[in-house]
Every structure is written in structure tokens, then in C-alpha cells.
C-alpha atoms as a PDB file:
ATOM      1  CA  UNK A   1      -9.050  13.385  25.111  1.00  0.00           C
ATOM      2  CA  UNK A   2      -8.256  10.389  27.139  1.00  0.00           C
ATOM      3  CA  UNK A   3     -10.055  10.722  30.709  1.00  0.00           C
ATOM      4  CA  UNK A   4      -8.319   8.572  33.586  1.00  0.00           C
ATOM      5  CA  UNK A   5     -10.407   5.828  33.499  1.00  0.00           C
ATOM      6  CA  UNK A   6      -9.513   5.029  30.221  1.00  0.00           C
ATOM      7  CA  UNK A   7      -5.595   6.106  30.617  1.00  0.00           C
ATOM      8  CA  UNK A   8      -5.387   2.357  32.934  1.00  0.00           C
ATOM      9  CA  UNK A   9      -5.996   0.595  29.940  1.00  0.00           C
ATOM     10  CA  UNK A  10      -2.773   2.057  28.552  1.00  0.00           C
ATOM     11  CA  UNK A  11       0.422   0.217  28.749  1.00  0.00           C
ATOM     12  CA  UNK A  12       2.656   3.388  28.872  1.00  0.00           C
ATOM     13  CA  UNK A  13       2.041   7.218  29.989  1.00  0.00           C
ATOM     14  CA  UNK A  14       1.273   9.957  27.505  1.00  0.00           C
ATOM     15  CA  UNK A  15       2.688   9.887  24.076  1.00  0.00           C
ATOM     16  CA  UNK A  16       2.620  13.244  24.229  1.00  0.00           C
ATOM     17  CA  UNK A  17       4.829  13.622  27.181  1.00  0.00           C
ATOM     18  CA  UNK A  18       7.492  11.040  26.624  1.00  0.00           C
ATOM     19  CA  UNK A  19      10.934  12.047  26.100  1.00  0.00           C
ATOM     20  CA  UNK A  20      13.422  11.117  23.600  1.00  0.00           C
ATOM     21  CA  UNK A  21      15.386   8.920  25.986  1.00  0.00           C
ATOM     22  CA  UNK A  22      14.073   6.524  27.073  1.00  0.00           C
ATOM     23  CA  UNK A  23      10.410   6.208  25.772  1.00  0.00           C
ATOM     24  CA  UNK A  24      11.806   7.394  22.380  1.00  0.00           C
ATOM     25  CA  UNK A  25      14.499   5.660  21.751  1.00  0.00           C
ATOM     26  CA  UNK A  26      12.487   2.641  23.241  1.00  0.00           C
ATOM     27  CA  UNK A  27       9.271   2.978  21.902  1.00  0.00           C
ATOM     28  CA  UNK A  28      11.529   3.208  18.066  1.00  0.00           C
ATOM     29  CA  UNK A  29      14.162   0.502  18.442  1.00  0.00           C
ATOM     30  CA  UNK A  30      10.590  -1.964  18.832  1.00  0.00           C
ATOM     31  CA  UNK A  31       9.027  -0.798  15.500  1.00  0.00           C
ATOM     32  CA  UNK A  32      12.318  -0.884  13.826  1.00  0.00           C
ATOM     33  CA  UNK A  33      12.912  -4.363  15.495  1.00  0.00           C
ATOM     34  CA  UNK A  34       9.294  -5.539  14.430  1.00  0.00           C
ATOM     35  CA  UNK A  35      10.044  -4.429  10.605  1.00  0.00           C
ATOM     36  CA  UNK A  36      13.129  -6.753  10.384  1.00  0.00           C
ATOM     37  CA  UNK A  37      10.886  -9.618  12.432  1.00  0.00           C
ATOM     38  CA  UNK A  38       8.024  -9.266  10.198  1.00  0.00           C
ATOM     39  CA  UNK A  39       9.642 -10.983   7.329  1.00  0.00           C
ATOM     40  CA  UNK A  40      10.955 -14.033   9.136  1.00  0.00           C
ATOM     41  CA  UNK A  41       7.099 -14.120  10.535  1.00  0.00           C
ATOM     42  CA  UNK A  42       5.691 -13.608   7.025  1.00  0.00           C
ATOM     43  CA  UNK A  43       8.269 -16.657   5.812  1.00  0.00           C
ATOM     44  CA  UNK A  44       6.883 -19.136   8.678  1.00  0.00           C
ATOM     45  CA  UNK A  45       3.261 -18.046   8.366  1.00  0.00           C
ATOM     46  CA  UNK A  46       3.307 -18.760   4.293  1.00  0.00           C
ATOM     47  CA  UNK A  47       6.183 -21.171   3.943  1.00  0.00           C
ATOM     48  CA  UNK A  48       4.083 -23.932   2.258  1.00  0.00           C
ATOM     49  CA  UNK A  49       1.952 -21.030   0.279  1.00  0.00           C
ATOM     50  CA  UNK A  50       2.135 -21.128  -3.678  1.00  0.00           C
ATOM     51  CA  UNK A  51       4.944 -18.709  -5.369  1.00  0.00           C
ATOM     52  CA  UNK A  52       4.289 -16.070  -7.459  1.00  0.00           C
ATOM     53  CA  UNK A  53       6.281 -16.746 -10.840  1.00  0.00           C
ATOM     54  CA  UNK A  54       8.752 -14.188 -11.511  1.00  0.00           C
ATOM     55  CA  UNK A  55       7.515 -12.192 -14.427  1.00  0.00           C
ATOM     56  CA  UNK A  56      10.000  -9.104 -14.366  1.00  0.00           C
ATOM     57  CA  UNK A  57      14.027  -8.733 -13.446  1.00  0.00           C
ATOM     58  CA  UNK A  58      15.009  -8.970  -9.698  1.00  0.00           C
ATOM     59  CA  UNK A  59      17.101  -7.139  -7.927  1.00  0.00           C
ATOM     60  CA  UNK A  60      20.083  -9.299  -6.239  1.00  0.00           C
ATOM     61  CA  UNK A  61      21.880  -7.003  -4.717  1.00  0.00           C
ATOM     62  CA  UNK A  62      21.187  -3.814  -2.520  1.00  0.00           C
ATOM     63  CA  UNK A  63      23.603  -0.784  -3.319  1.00  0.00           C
ATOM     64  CA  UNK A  64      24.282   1.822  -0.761  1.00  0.00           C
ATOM     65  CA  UNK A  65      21.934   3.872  -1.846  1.00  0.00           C
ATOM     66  CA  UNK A  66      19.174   1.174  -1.242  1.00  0.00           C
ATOM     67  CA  UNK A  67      20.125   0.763   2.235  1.00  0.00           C
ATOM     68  CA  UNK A  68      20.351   4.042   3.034  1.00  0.00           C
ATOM     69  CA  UNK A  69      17.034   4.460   1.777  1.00  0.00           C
ATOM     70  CA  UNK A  70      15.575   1.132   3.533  1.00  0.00           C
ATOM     71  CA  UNK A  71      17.193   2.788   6.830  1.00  0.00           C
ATOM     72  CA  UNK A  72      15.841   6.071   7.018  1.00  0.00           C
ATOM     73  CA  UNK A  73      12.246   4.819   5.874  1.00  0.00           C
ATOM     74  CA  UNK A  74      12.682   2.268   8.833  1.00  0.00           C
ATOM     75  CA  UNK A  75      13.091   5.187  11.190  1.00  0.00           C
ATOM     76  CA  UNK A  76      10.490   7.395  10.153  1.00  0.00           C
ATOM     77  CA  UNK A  77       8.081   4.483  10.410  1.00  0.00           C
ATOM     78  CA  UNK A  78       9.129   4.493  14.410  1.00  0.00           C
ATOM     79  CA  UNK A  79       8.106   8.301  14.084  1.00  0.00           C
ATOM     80  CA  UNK A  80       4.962   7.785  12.073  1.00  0.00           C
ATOM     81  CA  UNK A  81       3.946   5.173  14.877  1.00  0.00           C
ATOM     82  CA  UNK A  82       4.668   7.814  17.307  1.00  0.00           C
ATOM     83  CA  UNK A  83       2.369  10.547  15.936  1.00  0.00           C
ATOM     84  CA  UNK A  84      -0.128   7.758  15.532  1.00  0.00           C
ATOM     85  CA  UNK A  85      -0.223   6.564  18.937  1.00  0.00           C
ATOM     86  CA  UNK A  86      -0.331  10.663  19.898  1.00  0.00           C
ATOM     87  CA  UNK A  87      -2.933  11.539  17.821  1.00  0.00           C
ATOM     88  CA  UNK A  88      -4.754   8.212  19.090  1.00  0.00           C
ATOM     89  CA  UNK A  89      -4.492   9.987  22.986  1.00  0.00           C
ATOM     90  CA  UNK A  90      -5.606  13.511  21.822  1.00  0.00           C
ATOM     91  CA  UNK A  91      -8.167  13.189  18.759  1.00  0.00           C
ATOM     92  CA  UNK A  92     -11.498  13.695  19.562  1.00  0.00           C
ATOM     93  CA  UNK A  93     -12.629  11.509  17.166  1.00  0.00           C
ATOM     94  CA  UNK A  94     -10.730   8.411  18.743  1.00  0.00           C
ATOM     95  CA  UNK A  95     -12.862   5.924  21.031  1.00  0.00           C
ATOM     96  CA  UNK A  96     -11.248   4.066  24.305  1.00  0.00           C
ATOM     97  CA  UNK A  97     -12.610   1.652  26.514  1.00  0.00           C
ATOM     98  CA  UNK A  98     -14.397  -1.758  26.052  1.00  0.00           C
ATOM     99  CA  UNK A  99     -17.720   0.054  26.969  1.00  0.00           C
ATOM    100  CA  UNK A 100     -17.661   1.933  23.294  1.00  0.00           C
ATOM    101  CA  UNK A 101     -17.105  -0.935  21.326  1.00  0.00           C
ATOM    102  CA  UNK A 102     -19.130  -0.889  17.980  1.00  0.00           C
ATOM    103  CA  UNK A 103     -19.740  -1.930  14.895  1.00  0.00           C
ATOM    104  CA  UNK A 104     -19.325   1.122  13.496  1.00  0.00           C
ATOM    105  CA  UNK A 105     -16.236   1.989  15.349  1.00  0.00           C
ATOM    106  CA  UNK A 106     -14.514  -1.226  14.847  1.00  0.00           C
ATOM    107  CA  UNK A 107     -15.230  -3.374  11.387  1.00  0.00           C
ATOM    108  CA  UNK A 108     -16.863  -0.255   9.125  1.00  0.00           C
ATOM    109  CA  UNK A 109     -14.496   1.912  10.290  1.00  0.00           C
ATOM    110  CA  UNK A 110     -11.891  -0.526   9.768  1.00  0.00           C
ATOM    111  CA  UNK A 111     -12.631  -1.096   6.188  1.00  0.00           C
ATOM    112  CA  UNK A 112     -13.841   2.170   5.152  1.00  0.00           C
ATOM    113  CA  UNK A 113      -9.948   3.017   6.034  1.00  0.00           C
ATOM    114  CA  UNK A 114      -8.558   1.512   3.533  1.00  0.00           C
ATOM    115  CA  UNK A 115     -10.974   2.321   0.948  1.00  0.00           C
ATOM    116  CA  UNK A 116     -10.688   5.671   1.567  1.00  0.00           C
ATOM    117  CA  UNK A 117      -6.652   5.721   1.869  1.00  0.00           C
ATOM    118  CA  UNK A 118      -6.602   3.547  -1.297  1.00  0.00           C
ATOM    119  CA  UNK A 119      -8.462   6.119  -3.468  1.00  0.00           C
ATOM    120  CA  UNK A 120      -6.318   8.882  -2.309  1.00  0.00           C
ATOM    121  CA  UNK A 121      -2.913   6.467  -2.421  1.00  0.00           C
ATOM    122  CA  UNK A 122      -3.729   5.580  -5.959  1.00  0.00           C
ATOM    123  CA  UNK A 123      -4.363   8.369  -7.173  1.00  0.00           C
ATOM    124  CA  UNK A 124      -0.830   9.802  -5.488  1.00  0.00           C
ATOM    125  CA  UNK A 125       0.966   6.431  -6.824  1.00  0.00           C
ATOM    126  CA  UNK A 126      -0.335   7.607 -10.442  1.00  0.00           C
ATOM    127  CA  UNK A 127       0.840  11.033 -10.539  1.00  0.00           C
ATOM    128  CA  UNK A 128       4.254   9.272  -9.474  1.00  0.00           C
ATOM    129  CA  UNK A 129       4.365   7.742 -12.840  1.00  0.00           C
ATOM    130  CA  UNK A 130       3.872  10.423 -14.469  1.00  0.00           C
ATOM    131  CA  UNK A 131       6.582  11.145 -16.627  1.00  0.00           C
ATOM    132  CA  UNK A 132       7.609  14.677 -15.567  1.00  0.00           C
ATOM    133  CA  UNK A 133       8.572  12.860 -11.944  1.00  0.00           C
ATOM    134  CA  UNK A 134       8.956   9.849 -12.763  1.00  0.00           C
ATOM    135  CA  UNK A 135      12.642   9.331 -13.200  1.00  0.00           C
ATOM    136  CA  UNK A 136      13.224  11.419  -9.834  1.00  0.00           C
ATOM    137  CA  UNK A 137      10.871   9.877  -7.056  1.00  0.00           C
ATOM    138  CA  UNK A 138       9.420   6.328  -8.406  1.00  0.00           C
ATOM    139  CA  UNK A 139      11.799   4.832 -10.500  1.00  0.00           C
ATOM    140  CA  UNK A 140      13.635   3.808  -7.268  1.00  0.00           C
ATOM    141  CA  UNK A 141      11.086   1.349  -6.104  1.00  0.00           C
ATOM    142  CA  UNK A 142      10.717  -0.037  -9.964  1.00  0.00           C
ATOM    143  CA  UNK A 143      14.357  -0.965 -10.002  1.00  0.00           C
ATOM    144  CA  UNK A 144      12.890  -3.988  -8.341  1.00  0.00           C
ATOM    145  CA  UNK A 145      10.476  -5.630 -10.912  1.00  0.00           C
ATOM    146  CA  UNK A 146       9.902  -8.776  -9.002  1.00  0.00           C
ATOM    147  CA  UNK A 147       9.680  -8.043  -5.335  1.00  0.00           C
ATOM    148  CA  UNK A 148      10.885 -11.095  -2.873  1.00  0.00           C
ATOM    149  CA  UNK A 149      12.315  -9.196   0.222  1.00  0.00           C
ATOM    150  CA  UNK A 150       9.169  -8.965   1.857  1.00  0.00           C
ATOM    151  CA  UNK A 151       9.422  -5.533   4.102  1.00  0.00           C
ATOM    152  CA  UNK A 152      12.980  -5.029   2.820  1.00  0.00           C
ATOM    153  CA  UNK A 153      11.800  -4.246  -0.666  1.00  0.00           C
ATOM    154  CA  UNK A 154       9.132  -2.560   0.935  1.00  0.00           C
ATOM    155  CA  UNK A 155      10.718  -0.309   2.321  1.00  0.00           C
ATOM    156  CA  UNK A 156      13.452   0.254  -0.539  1.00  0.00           C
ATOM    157  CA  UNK A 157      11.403   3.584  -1.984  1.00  0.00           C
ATOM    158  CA  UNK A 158      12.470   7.105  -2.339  1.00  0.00           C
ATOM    159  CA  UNK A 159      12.207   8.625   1.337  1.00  0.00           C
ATOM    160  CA  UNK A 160       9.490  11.722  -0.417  1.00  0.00           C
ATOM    161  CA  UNK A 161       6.967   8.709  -1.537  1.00  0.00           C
ATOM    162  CA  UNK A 162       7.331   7.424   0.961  1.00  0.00           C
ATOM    163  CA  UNK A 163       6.919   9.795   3.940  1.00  0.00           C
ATOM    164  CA  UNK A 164       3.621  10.591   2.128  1.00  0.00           C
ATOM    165  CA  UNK A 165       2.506   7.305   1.413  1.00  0.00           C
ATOM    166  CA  UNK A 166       3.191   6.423   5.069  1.00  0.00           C
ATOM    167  CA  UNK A 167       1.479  10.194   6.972  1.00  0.00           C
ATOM    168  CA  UNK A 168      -1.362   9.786   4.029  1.00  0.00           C
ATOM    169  CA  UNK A 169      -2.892   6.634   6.535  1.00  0.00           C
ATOM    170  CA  UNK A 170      -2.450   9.665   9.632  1.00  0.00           C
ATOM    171  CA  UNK A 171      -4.514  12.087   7.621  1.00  0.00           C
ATOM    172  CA  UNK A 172      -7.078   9.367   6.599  1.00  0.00           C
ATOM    173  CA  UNK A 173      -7.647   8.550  10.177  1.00  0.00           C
ATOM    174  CA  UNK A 174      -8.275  12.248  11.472  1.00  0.00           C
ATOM    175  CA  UNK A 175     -11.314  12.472   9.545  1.00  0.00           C
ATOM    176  CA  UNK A 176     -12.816   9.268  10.655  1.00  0.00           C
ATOM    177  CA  UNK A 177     -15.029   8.226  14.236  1.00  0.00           C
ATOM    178  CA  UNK A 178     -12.931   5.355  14.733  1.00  0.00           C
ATOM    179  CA  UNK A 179     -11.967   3.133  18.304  1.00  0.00           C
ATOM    180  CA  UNK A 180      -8.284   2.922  19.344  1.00  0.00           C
ATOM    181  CA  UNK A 181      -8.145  -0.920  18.724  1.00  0.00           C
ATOM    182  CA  UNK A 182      -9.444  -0.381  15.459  1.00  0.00           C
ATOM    183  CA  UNK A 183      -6.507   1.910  14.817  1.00  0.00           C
ATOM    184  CA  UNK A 184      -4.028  -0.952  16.469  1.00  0.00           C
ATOM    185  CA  UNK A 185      -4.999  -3.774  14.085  1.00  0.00           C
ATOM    186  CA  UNK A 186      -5.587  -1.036  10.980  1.00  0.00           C
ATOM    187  CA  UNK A 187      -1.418  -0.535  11.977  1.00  0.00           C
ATOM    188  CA  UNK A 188      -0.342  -4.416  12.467  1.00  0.00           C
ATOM    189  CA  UNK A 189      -2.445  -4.952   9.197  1.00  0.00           C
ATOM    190  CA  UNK A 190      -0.443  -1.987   7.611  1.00  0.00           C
ATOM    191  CA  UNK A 191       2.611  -3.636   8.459  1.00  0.00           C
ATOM    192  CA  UNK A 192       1.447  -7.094   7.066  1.00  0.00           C
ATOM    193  CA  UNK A 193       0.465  -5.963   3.992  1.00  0.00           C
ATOM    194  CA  UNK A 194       2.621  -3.809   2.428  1.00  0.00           C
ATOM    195  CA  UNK A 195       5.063  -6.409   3.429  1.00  0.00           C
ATOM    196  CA  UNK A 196       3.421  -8.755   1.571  1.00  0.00           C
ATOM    197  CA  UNK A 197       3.168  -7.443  -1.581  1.00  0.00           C
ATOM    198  CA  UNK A 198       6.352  -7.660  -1.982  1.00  0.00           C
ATOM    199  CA  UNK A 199       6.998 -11.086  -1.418  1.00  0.00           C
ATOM    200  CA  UNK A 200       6.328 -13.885  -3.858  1.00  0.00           C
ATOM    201  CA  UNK A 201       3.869 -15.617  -1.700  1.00  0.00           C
ATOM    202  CA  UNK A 202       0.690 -15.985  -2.993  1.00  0.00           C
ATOM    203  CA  UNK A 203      -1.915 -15.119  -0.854  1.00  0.00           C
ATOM    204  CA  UNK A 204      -5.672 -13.875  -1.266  1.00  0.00           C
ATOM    205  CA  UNK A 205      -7.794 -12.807   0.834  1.00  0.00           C
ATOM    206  CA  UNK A 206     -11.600 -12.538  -0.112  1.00  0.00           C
ATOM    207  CA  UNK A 207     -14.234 -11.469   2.758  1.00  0.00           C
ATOM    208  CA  UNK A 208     -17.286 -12.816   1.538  1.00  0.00           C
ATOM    209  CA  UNK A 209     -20.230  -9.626   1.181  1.00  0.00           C
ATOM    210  CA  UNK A 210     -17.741  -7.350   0.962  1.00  0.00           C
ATOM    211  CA  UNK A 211     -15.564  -8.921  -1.185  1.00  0.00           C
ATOM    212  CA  UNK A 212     -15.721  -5.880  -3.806  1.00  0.00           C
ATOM    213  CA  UNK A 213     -13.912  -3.881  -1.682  1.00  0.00           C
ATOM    214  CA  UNK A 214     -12.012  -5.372   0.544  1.00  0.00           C
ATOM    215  CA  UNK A 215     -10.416  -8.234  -1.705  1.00  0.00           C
ATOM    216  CA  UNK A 216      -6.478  -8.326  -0.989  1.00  0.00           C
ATOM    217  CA  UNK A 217      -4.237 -10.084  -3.498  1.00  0.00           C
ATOM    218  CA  UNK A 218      -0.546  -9.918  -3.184  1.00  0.00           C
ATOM    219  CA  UNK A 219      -0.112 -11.049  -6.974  1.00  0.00           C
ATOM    220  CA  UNK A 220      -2.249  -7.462  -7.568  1.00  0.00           C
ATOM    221  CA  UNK A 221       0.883  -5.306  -6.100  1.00  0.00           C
ATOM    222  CA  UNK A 222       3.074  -8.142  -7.534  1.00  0.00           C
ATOM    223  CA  UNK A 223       2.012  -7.584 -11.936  1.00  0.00           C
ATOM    224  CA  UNK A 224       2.325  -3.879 -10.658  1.00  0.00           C
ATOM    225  CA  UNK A 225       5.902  -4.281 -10.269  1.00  0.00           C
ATOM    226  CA  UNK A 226       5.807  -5.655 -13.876  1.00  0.00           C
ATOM    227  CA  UNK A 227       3.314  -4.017 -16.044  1.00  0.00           C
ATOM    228  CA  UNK A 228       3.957  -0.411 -14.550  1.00  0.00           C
ATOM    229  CA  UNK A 229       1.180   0.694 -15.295  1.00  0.00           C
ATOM    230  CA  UNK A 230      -1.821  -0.720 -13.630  1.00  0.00           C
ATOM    231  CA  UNK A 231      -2.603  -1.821 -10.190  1.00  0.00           C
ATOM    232  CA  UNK A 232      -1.752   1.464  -8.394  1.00  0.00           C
ATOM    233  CA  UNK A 233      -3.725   1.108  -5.120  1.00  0.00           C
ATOM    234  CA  UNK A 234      -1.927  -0.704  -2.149  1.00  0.00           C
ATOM    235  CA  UNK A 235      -4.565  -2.768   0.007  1.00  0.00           C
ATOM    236  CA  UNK A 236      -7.299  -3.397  -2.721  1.00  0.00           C
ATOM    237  CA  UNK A 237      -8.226  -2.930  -6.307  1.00  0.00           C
ATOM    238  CA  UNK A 238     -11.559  -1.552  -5.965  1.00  0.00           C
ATOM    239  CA  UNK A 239     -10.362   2.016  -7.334  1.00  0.00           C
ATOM    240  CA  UNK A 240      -8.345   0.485 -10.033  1.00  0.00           C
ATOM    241  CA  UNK A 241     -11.267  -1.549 -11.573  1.00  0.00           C
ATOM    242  CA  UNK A 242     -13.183   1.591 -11.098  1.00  0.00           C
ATOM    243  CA  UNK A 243     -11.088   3.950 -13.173  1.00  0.00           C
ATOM    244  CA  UNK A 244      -9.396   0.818 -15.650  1.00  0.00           C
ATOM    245  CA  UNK A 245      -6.447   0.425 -14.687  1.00  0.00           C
ATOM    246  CA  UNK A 246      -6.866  -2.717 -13.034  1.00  0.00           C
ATOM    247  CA  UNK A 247      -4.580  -5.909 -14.518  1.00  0.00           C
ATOM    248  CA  UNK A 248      -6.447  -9.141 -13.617  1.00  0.00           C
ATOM    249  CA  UNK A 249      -3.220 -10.894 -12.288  1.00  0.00           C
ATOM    250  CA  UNK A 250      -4.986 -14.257 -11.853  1.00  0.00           C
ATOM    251  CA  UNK A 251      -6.041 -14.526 -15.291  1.00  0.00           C
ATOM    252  CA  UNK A 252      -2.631 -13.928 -16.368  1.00  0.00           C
ATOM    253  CA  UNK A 253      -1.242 -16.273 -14.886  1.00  0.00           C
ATOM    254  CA  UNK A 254      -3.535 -18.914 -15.788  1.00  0.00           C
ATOM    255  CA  UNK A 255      -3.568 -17.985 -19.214  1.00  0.00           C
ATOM    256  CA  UNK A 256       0.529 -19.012 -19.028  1.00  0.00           C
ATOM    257  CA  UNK A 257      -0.635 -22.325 -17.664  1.00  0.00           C
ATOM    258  CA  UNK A 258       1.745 -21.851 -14.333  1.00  0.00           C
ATOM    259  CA  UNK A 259       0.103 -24.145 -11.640  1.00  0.00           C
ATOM    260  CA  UNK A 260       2.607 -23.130  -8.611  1.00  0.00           C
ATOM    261  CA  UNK A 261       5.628 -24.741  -6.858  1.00  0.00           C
END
């Protein structure tokens, strides 16, 4: 729980307390906002970065049924950033205050996140292929074989995979000793990612020591769209190289002899 001291460093009151006008409506008109921002920042950020080549069909145009999906994904992402700014005020296992700053609470916890979500997410984004379900939940997203809309085509998923794709990070995070920053940048980096890999920039990034986990490739999501059926974890392919199901993008593309716009 969140003692006084600590509640200055907060810009707004309890989470807990706030009502649905204003804080709500507030509070979910900027996440919504920063979803439809975050591909005009991607585009600046990565404008001179090499393209992905289009390997699969794209999807010009959104039907109705895409944008009403896109919509109500938008909005529960305001409400998942609710509960996760909540559950940041009243877990026990959240950290606040400069004081309490660790390594443990800030860069392990901060990767061990996403290795941990990934192994759970993959093995969720599997049974979504499989072919009993297939055709009623996943197929959606796949209608898209060469993602380009950044968090639009994101975001373009059936609203059951992706309500539990999106309260599957909330349930990683209540089992884990973690600092409130840490939980801010794991939810800006959430953002930026999954918003990536679905663009055709091609960007890698490869933290040296821990590069066997932690290696991020947007081409990895990208050959996912296209071969089906490899590549199922979101931030990092550690869990697909361990099980085999990992497609070694790179070498695919190399082996075409594509050297990038």
C-alpha cells in the first residue's frame, strides 16, 4: 500500500478512487490518444530504417468489422492501463520511492517480465492456431499477412485474444517484486513493441550478455505473419528456439539476396 510519503510522488489521487467523469474519461481519452500518436512517433523515430520486404498479402483496406474491432481493443487498453496503475497503488509487491531503487527491482525485474509473459503468451498464441479455434478467434489477425499499420494492425485482433493477451502482462506482474517505474517503462515498452511488429521497419535490438533472452526483432513477429506457424512469442524468441518453432527471419531474407530500400 502506498504510504503518504510516497503518494507526493504521484501525479494524480488514488486510482482506486477516481470516478468515471472526469479522471475516467480523462485518464482513457490519453491512452487512446497515445495509441493513434504512437504510430506517427514510430514513423519519425525509424523513417530512414531498412524495410522489411513484403513476403505475404496485405491488407488495403479495413472493413467494418476491423474497425470495430481496432475500437473496442483501443478502449479496453485505457481500462487495462487503469487496473494497472490500481494494482500499481495497492499490490504489496509494488515498490515506490527513489529510496528503493534496485537492481533487482528495476532491470531483472524488468526483463524477467517479459520472459516470463512470453512463455505463457506463446504458449496461449499456439493453442490459438490450433485448428479446433482457429477459424473463430485468430484467423482475424492473419487476414493481415504483411503487417504495415504499426498499432492499427496491432490492434486489428479478435477482442477474446486480445483481452487475454493484454490482462496476461497484469497477471505476470502480480507475482513479481517489482518498482513502480519499472512497471511504467515495462507499459511504454509494451506499447512500442507490439506496435512495432507490425510495421515494416526493421529494427533489432540485441543487449549484449543477455542477448539470449532479451533479443527483439520486429522481422521475428513480421515471418510470423507469413509462415503461420512459427514465431509465436511477442517480445523475444527465446521460448520459440527452445521448443522449435523458431523461423530464423534474418537468414531468410538473406538467403533471397534482399539488401533493403
Amino acid at each position: 500500500m502506498v504510504n503518504s510519503t510516497s503518494a507526493a510522488m504521484v501525479l494524480w489521487n488514488d486510482p482506486t478512487t477516481w470516478r468515471i467523469y472526469p479522471e475516467g474519461i480523462v485518464f482513457g481519452g490519453i491512452v487512446v490518444l497515445g495509441q493513434i500518436l504512437i504510430d506517427y512517433v514510430l514513423e519519425g523515430l525509424f523513417s530512414t530504417a531498412k524495410r522489411i520486404p513484403i513476403s505475404g498479402s496485405h491488407l488495403n483496406k479495413l472493413g467494418n468489422k476491423d474497425l470495430a474491432f481496432i475500437t473496442f481493443n483501443r478502449l479496453i487498453t485505457a481500462l487495462f492501463a487503469y487496473h494497472l496503475i490500481a494494482y500499481c497503488w495497492v499490490g504489496k509487491n509494488i515498490v515506490w520511492g527513489y529510496s528503493n531503487l534496485s537492481i533487482a527491482n528495476t532491470i531483472c525485474s524488468y526483463i524477467v517480465f517479459f520472459v516470463v509473459y512470453d512463455f505463457f503468451y506463446s504458449l496461449f498464441h499456439r493453442l490459438l492456431h490450433h485448428r479446433s479455434i482457429y477459424a473463430l478467434i485468430h484467423k482475424h489477425h492473419h487476414r493481415q499477412c504483411a503487417p504495415s499499420r504499426g498499432n492499427v494492425d496491432a490492434a486489428n485482433t479478435h477482442p477474446v485474444e486480445y483481452v487475454t493477451g493484454e490482462y496476461l502482462h497484469l497477471w505476470i506482474l502480480w507475482f513479481l517484486p517489482i518498482h513502480a517505474y519499472t512497471v511504467a517503462l515495462i507499459l511504454v515498452s509494451m506499447g512500442i513493441f507490439a506496435s512495432l511488429n507490425h510495421t515494416r521497419f526493421d529494427v533489432r535490438l540485441s543487449p549484449p550478455i543477455i542477448r539470449f533472452a532479451m533479443e527483439y526483432t520486429v522481422i521475428a513477429h513480421d515471418k510470423h505473419h507469413h509462415f503461420i506457424t512459427a514465431n509465436y512469442s511477442q517480445y523475444t524468441m527465446l521460448w520459440d528456439k527452445a521448443w522449435g518453432t523458431y523461423r530464423d527471419a534474418k537468414k531468410t531474407i538473406e538467403n533471397s539476396g534482399y539488401k533493403g530500400d
